[in-house]
N, C-alpha and C. Protein backbone atom coordinates (compact mmCIF):
# COMPACT_ATOMS: atom_id res chain seq x y z
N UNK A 1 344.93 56.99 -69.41
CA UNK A 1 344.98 57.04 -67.96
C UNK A 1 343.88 57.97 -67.46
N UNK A 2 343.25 57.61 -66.50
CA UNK A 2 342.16 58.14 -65.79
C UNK A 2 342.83 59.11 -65.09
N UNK A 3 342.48 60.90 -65.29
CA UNK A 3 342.86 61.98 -64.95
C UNK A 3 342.31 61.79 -63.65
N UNK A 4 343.50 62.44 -61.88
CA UNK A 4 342.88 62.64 -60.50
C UNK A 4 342.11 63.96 -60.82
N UNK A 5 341.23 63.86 -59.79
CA UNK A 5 340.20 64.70 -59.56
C UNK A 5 341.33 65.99 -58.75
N UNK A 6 340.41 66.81 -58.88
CA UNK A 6 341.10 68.15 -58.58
C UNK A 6 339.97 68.69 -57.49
N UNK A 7 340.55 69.14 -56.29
CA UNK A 7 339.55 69.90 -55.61
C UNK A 7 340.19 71.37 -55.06
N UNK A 8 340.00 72.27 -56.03
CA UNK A 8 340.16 73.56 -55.93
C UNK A 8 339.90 74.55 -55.33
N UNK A 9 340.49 74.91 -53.76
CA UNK A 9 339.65 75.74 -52.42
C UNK A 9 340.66 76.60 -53.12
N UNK A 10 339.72 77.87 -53.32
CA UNK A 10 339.60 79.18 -53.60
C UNK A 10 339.13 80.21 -52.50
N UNK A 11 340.19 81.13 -51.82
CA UNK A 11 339.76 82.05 -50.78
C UNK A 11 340.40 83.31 -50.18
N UNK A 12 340.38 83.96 -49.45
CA UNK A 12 341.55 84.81 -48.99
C UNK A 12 342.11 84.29 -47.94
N UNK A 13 342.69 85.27 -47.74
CA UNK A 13 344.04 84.47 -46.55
C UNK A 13 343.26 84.60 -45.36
N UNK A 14 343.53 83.32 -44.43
CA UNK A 14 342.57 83.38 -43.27
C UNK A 14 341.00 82.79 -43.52
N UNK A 15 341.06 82.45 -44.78
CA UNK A 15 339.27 81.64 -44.79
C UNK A 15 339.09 80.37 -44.45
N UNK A 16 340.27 79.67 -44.12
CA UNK A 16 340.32 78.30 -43.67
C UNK A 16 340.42 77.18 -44.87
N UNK A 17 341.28 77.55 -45.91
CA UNK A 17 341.35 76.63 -46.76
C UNK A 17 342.17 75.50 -46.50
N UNK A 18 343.10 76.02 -45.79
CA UNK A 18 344.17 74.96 -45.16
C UNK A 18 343.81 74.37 -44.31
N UNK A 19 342.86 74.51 -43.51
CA UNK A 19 342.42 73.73 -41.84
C UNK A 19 341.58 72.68 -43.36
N UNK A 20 340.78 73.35 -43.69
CA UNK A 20 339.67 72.38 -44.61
C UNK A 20 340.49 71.80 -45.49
N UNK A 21 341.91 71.73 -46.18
CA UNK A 21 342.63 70.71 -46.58
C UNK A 21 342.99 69.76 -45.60
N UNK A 22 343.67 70.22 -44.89
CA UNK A 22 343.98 69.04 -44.42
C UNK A 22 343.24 68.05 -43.50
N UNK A 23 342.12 68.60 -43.33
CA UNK A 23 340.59 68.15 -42.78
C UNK A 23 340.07 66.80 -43.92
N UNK A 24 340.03 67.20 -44.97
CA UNK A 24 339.73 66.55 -46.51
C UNK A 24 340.79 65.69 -46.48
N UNK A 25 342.09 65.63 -46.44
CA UNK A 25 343.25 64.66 -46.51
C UNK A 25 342.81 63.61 -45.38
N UNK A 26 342.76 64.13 -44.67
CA UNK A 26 342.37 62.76 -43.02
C UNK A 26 340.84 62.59 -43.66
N UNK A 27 340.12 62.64 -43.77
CA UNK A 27 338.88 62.40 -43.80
C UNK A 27 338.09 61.14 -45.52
N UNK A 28 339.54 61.93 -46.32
CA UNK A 28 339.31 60.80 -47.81
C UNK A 28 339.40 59.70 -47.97
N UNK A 29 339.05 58.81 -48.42
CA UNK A 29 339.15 57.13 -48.46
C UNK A 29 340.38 57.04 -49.50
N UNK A 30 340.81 57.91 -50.49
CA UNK A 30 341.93 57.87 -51.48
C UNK A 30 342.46 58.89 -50.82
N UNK A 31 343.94 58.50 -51.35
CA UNK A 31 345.07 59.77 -51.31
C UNK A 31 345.18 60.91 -52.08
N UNK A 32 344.84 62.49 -51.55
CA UNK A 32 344.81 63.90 -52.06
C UNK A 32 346.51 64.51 -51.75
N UNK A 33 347.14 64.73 -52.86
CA UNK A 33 348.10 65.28 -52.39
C UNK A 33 347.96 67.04 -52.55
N UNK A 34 348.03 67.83 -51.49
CA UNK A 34 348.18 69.08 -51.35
C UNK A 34 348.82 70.17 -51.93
N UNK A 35 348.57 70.81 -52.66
CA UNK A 35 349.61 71.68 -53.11
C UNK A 35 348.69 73.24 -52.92
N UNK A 36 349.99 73.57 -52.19
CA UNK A 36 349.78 75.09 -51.61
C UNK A 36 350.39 76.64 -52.00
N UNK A 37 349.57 77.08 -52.33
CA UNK A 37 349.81 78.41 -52.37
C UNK A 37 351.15 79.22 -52.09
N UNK A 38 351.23 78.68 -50.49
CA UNK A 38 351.93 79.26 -49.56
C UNK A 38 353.31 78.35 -49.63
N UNK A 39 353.01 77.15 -49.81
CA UNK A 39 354.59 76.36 -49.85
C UNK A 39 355.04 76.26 -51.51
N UNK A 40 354.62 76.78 -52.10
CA UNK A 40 354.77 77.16 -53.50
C UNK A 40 355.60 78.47 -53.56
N UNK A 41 354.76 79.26 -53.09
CA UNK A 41 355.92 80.81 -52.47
C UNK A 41 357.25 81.03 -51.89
N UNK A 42 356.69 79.93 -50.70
CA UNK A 42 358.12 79.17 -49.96
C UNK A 42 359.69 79.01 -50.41
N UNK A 43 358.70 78.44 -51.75
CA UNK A 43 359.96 78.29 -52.27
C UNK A 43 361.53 79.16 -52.40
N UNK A 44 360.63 80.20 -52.73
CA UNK A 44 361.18 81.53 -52.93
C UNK A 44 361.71 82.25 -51.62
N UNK A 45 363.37 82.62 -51.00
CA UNK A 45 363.61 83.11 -50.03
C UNK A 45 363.11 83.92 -50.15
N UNK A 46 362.77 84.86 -48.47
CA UNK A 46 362.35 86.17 -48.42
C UNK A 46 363.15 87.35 -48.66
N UNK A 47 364.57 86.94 -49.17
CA UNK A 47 365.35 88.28 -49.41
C UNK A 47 364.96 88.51 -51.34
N UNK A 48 363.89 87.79 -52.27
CA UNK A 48 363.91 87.61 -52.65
C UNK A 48 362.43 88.27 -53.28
N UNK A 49 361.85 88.49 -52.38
CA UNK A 49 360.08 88.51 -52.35
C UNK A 49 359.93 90.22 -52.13
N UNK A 50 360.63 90.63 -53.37
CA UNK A 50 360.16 92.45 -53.71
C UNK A 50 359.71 92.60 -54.90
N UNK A 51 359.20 93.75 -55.12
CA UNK A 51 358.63 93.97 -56.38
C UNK A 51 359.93 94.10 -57.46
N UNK A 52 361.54 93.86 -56.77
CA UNK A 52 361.95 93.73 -58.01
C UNK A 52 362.62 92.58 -58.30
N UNK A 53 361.60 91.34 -58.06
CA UNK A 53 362.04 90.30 -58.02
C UNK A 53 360.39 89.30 -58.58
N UNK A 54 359.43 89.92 -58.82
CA UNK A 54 358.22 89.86 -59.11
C UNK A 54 358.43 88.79 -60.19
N UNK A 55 358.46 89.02 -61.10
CA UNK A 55 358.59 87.90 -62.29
C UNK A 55 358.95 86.46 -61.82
N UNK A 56 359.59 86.24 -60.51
CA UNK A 56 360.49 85.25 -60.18
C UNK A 56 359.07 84.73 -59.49
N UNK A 57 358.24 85.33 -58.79
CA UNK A 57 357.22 84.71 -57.92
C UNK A 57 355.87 84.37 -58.70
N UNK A 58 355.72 84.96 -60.23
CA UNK A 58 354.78 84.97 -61.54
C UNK A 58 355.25 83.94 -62.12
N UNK A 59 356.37 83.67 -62.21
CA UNK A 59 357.10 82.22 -62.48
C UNK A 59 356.50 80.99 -62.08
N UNK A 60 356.99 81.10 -60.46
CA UNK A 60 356.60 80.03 -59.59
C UNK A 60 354.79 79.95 -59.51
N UNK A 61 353.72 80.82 -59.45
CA UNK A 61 352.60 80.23 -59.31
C UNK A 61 352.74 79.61 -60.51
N UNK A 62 352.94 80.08 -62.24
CA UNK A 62 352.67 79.02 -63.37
C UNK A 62 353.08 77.99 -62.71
N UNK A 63 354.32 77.76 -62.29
CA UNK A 63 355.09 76.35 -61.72
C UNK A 63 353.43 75.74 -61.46
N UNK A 64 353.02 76.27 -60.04
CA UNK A 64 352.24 75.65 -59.66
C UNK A 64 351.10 75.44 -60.47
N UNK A 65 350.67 75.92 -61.14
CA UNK A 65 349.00 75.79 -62.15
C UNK A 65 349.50 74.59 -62.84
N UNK A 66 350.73 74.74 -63.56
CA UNK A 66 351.26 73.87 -64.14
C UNK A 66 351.51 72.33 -63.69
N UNK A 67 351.32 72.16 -62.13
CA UNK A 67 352.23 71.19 -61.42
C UNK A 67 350.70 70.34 -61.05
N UNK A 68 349.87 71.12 -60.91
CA UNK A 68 348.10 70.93 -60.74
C UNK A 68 348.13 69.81 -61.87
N UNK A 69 348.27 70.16 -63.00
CA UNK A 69 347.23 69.49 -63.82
C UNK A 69 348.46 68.18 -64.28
N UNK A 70 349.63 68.58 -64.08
CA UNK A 70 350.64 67.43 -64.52
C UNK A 70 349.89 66.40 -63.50
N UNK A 71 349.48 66.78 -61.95
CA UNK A 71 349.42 65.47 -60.94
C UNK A 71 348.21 64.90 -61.40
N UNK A 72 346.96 65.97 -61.92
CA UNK A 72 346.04 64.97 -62.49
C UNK A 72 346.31 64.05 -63.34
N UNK A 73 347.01 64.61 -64.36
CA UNK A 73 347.14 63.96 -65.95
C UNK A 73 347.59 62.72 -65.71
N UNK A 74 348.45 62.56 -64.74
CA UNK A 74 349.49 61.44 -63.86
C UNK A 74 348.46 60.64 -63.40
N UNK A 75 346.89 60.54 -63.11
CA UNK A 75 345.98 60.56 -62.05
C UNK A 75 346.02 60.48 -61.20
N UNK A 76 347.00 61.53 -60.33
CA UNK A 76 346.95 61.79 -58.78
C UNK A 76 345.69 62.72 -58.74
N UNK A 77 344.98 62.46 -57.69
CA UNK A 77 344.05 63.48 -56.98
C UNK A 77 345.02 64.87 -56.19
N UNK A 78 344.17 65.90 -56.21
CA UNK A 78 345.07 66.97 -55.87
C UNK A 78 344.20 67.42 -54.87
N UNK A 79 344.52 68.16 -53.72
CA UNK A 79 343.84 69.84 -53.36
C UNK A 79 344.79 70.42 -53.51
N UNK A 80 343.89 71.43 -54.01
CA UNK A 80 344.94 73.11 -54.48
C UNK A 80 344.20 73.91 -53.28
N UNK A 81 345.22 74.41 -52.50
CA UNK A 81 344.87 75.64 -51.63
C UNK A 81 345.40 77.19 -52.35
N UNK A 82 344.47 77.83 -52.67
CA UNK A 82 345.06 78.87 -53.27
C UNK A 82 344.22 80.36 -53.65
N UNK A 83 345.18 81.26 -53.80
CA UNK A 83 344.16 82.40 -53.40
C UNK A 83 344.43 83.22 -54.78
N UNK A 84 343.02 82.79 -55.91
CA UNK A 84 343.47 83.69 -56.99
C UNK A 84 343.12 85.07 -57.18
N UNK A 85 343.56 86.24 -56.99
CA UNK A 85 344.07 87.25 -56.75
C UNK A 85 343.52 88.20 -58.17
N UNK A 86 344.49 87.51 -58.93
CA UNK A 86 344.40 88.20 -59.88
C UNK A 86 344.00 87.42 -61.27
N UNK A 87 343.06 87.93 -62.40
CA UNK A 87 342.54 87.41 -63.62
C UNK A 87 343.20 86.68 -63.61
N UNK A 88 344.14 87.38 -64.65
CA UNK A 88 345.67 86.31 -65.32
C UNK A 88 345.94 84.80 -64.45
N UNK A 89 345.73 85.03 -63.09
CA UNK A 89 345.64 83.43 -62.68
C UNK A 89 344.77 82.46 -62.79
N UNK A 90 343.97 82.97 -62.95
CA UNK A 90 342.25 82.92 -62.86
C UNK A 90 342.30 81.98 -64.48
N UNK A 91 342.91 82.69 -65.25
CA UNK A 91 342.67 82.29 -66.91
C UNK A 91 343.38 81.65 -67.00
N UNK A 92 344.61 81.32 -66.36
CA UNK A 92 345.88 80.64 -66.58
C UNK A 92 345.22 78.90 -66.07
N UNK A 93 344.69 79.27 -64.77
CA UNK A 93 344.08 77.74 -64.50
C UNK A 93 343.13 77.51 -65.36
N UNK A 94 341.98 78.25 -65.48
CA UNK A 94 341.22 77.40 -66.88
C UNK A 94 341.38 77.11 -67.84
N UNK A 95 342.33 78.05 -68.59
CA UNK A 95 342.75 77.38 -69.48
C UNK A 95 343.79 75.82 -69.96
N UNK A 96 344.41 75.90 -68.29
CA UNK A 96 344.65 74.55 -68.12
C UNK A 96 344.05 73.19 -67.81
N UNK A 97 343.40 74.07 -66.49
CA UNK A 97 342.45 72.86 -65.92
C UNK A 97 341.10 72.89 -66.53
N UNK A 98 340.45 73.28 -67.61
CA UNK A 98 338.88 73.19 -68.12
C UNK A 98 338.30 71.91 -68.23
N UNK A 99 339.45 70.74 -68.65
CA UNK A 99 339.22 69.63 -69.43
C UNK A 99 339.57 68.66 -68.14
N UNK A 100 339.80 69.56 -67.09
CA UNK A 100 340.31 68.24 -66.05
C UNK A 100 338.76 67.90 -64.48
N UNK A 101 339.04 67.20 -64.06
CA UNK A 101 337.82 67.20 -63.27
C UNK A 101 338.11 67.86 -62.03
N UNK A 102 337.56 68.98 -62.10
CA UNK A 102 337.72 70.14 -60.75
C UNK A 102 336.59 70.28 -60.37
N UNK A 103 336.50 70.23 -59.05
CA UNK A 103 335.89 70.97 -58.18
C UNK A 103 336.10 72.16 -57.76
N UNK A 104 335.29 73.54 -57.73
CA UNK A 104 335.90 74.60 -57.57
C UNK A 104 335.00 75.03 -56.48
N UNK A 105 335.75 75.06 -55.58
CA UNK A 105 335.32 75.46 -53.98
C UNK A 105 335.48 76.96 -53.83
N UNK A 106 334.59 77.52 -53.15
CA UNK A 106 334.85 78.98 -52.78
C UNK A 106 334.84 79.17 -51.44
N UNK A 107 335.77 79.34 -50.60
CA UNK A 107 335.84 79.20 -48.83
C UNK A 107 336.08 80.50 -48.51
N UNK A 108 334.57 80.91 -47.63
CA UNK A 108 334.67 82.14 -46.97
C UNK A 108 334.21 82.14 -46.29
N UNK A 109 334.47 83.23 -45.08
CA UNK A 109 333.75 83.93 -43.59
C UNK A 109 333.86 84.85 -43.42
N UNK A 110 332.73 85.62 -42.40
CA UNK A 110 332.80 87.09 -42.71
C UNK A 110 333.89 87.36 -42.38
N UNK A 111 333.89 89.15 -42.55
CA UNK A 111 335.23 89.73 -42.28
C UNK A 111 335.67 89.68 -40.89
N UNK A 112 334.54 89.88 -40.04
CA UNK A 112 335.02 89.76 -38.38
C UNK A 112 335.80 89.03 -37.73
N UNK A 113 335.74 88.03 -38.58
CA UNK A 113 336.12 86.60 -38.37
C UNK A 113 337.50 85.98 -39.18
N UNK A 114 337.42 86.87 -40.07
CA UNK A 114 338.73 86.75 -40.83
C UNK A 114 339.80 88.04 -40.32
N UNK A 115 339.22 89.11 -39.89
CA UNK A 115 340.40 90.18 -38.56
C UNK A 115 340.92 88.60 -37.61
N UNK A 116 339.85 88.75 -36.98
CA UNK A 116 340.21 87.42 -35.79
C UNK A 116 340.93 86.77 -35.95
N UNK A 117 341.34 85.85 -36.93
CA UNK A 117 341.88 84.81 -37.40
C UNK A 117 343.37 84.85 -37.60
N UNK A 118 343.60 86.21 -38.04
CA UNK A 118 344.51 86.92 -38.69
C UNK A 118 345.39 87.50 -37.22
N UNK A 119 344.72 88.27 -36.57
CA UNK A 119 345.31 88.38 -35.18
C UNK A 119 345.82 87.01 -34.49
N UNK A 120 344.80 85.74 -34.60
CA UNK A 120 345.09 84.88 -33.51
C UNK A 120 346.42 84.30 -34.51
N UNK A 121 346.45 84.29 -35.37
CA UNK A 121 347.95 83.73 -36.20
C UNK A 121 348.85 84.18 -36.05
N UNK A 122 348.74 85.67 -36.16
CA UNK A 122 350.10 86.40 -35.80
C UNK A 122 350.95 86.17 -37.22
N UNK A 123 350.92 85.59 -38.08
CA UNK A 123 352.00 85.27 -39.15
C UNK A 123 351.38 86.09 -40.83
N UNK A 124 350.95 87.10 -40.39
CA UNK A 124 350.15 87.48 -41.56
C UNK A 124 349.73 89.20 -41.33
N UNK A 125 350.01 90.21 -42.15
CA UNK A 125 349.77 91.29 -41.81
C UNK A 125 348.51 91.48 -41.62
N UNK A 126 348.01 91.93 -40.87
CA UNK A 126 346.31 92.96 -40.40
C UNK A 126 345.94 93.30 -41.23
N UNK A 127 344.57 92.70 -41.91
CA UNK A 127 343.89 93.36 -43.06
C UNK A 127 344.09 92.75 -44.23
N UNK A 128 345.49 91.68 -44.61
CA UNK A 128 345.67 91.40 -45.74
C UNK A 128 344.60 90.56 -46.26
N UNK A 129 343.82 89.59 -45.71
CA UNK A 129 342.43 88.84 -46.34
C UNK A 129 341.21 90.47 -46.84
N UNK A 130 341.14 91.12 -45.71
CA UNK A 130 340.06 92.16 -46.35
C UNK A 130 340.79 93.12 -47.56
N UNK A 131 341.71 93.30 -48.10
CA UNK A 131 342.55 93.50 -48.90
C UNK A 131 342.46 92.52 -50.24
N UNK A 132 342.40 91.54 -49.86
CA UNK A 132 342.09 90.40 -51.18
C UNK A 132 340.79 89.83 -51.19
N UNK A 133 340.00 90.50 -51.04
CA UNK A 133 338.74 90.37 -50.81
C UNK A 133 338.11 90.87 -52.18
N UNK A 134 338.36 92.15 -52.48
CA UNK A 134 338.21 92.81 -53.29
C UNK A 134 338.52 92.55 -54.56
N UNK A 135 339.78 91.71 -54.70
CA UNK A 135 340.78 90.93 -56.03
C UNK A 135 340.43 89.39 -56.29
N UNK A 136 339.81 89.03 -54.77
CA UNK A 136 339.24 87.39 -55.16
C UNK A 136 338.79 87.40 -56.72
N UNK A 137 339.16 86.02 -57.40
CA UNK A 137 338.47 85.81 -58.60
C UNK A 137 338.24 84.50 -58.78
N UNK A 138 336.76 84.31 -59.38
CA UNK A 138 336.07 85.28 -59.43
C UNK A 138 335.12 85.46 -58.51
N UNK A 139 334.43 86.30 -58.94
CA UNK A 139 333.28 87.11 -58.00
C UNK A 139 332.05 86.05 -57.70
N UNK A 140 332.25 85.04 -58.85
CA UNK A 140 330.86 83.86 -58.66
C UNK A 140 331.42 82.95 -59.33
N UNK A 141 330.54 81.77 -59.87
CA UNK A 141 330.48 80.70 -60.37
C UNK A 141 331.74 79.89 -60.13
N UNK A 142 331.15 78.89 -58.69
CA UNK A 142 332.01 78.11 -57.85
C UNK A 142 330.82 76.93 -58.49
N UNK A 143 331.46 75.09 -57.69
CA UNK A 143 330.72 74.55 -57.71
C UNK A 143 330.05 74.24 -56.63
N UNK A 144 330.74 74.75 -55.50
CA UNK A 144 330.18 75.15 -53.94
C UNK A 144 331.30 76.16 -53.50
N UNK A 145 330.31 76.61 -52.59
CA UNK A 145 330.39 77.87 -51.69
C UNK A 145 330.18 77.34 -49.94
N UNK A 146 331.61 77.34 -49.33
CA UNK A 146 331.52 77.11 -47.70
C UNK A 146 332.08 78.07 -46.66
N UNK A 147 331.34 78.40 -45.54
CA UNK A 147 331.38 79.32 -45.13
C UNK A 147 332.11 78.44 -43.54
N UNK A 148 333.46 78.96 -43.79
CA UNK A 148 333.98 77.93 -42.06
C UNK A 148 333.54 78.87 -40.81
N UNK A 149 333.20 79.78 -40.98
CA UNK A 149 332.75 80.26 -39.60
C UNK A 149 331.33 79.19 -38.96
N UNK A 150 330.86 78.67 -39.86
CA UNK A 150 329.66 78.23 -39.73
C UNK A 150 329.78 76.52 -39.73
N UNK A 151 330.45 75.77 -39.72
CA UNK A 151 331.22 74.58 -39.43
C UNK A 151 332.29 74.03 -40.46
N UNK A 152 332.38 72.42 -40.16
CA UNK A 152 333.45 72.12 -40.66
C UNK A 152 332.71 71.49 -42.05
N UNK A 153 333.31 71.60 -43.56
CA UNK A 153 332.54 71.33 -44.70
C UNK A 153 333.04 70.24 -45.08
N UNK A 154 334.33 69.79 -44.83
CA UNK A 154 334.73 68.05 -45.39
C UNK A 154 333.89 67.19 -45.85
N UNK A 155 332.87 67.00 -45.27
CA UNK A 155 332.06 66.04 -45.55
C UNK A 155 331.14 66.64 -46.96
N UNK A 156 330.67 67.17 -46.77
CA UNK A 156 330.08 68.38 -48.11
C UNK A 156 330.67 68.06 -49.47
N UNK A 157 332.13 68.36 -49.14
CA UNK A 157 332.97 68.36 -49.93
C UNK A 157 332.91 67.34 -50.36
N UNK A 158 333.42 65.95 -49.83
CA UNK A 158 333.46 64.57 -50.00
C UNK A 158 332.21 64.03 -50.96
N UNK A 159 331.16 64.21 -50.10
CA UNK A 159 329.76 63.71 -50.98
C UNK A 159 330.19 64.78 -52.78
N UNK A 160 330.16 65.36 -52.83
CA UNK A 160 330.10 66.11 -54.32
C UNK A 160 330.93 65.62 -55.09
N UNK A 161 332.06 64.95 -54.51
CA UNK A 161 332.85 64.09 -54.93
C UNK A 161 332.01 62.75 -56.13
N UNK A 162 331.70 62.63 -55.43
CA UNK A 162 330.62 61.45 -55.98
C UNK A 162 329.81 61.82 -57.12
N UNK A 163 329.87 62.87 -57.61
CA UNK A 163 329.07 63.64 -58.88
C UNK A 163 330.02 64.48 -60.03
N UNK A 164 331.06 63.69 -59.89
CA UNK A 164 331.75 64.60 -61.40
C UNK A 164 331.25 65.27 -62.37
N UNK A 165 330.24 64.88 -62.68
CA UNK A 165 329.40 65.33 -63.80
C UNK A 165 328.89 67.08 -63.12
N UNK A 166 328.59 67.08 -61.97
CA UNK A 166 328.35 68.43 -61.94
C UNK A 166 329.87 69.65 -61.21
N UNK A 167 330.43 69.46 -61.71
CA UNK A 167 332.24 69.80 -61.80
C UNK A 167 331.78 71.06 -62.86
N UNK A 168 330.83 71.92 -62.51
CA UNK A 168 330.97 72.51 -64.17
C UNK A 168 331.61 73.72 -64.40
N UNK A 169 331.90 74.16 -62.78
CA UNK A 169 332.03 75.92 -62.82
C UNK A 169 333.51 75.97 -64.16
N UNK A 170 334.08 75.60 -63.70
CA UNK A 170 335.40 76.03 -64.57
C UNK A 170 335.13 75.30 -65.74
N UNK A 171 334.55 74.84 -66.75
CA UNK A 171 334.08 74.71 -67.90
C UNK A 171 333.00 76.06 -67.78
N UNK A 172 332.16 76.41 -67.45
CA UNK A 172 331.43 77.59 -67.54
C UNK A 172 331.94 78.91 -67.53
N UNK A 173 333.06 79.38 -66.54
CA UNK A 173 334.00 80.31 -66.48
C UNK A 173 334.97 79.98 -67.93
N UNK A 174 335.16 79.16 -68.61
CA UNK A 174 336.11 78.86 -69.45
C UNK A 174 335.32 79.40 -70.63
N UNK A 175 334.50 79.01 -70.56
CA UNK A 175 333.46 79.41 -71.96
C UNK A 175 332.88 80.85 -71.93
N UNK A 176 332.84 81.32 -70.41
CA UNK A 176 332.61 82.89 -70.55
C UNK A 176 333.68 83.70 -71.21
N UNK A 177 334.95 83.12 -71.36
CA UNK A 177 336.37 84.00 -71.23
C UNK A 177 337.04 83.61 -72.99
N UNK A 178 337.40 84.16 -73.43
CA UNK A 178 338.17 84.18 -74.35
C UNK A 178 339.37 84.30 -73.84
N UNK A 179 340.15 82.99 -73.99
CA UNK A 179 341.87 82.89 -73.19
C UNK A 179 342.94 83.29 -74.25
């Protein structure tokens, strides 16, 4: 079975990965099913979401890394909206997804613009994107880099589509890393 393509928006909170998913969903000629970060978390009540309940939410992202590559293997096409934070997630997807066809998107805008964003939402503490700014991983080797302050990238996105073959970041990050 022909593995779905994977398109992997990587960002902090407030960079517009979600406007640019679901931008990419209306805009694809095939069906992308979404899987989010945030409705992945969801899952998890908030009387639930403390540090002594941590393991339970380290759980659920595997769920999700895990749930990524089952929809390819299946050949569903995916977007993953998601904000990897920390290594260990970072290694956990390549070492899953290396062999699968990802696109690894890196979605950012400056910080001014990510305060802004963050205020006009209201659903998100002050500062938490410039806070994960610092933990984004990794620091480079995307297979594009889009900046939403500066327009809408769907289409960008779409065309690269058309070039699997250059899908390479996470085979390159995979081969830098001993998992």
């Amino acid at each position: 079975m022909k593995k779905g393509k994977i398109i992997f928006l990587n960002g902090v909170s407030s960079s517009g990965k979600t406007t640019l998913a679901k931008s990419l969903q209306e805009k694809l000629t095939q069906p992308y099913c979404l899987l989010s970060v945030d409705n992945f978390m969801g899952t998890i009540h908030d009387k639930f979401r403390t540090s002594e309940y941590r393991e339970s939410a380290r759980q659920t992202l595997r769920a999700m890394h895990h749930t990524v590559k089952l929809f390819s293997d299946m050949g569903l096409n995916v977007i993953v909206d998601h904000v990897l934070e920390k290594q260990e997630w970072l290694d956990e997807c390549l070492e899953l997804l290396h062999e699968q066809p990802v696109l690894f998107v890196h979605v950012t805008c400056p910080l001014e613009e990510l305060w802004r964003r963050e205020k006009e939402r209201g659903n998100r503490p002050i500062g938490l994107s410039e806070e994960q700014l610092s933990k984004l991983c990794p620091k480079s080797t995307y297979d594009i880099t889009v900046d939403t302050s500066k327009g809408e990238y769907a289409d960008t996105i779409i065309d690269a589509l058309s070039y699997p073959e250059k899908f390479t970041a996470f085979k390159a990050l995979k081969s830098k890393h001993i998992l």
